[in-house]
C-alpha atoms as a PDB file:
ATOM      1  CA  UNK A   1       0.000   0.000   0.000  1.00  0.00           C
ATOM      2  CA  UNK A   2       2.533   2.456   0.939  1.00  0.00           C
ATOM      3  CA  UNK A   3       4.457   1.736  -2.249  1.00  0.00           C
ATOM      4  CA  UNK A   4       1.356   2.301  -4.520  1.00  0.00           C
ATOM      5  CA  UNK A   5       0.486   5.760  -2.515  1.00  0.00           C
ATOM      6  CA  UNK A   6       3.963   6.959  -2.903  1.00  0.00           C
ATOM      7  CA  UNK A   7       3.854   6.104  -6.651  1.00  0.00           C
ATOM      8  CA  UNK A   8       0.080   7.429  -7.001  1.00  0.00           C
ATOM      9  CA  UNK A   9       2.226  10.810  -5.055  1.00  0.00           C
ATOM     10  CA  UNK A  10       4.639  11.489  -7.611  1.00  0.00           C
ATOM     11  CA  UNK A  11       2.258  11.420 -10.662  1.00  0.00           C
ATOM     12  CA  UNK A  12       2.464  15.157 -12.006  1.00  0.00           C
ATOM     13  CA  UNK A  13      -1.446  14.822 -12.058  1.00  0.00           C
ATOM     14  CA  UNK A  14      -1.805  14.208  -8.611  1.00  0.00           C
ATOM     15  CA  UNK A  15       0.443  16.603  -7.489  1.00  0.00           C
ATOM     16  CA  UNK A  16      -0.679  20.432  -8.425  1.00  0.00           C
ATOM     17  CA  UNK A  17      -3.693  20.405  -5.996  1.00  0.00           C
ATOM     18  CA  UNK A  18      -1.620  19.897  -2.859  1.00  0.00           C
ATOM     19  CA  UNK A  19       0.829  22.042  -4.436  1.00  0.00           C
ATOM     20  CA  UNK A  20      -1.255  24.988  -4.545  1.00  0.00           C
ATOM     21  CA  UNK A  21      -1.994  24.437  -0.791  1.00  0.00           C
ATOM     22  CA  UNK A  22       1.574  24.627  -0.226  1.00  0.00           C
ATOM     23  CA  UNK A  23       2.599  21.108   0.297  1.00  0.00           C
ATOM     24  CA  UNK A  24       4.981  19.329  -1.123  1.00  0.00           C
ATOM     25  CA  UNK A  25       4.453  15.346  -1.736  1.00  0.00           C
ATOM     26  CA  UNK A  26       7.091  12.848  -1.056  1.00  0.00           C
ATOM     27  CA  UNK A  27       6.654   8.983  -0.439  1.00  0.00           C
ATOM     28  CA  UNK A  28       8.798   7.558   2.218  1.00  0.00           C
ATOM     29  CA  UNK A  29       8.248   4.918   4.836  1.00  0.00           C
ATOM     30  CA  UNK A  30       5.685   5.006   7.762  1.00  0.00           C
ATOM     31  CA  UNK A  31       8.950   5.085  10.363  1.00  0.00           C
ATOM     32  CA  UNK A  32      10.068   7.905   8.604  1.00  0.00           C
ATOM     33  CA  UNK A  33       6.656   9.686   8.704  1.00  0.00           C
ATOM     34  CA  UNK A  34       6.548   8.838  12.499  1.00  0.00           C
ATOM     35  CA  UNK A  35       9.865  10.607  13.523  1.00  0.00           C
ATOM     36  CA  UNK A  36       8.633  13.407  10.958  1.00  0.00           C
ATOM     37  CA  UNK A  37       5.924  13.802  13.356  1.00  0.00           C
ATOM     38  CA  UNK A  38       7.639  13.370  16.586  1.00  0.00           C
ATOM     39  CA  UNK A  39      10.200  15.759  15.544  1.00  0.00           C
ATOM     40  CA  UNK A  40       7.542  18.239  14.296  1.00  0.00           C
ATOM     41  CA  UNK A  41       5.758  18.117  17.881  1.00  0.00           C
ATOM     42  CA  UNK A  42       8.337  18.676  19.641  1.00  0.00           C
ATOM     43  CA  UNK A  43       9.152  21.833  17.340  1.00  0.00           C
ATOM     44  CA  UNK A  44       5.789  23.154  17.569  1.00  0.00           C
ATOM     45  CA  UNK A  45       5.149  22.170  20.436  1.00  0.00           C
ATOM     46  CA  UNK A  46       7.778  25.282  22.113  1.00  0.00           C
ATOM     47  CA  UNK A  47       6.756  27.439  20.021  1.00  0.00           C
ATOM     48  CA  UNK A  48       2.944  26.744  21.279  1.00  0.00           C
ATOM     49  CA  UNK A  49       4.137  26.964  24.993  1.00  0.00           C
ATOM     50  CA  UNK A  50       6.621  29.693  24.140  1.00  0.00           C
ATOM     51  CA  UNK A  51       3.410  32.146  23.149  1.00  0.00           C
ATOM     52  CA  UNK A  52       1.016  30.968  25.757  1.00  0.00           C
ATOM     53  CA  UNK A  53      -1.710  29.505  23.371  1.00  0.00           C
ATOM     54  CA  UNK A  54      -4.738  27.571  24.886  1.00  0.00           C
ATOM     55  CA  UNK A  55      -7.341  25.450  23.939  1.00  0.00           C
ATOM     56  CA  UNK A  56     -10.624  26.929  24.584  1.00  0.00           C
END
């Protein structure tokens, strides 16, 4: 599945949608996606405490 996704990612017709939102597609494994994300919360995640924001 995650092969087919990350060829069904690169196909220039899938691609300009997300493009225009800004993101950029890449295939890559799910442990790769998963330190992507830890890394990424821990990044935010200061800045988020660093400007006192709150869920209301």
């Amino acid at each position: 599945m995650n092969r087919l996704l990350s060829t069904a990612a690169a196909l220039l017709a899938f691609a300009p949608p997300q493009m225009l939102a800004g993101l950029i597609i890449i295939g890559s494994a799910p442990k790769r996606l998963a330190g992507r994300m830890k890394s990424d919360y821990v990044k935010w995640g200061k800045v988020v405490k660093d400007i006192g924001l709150k869920v209301e």
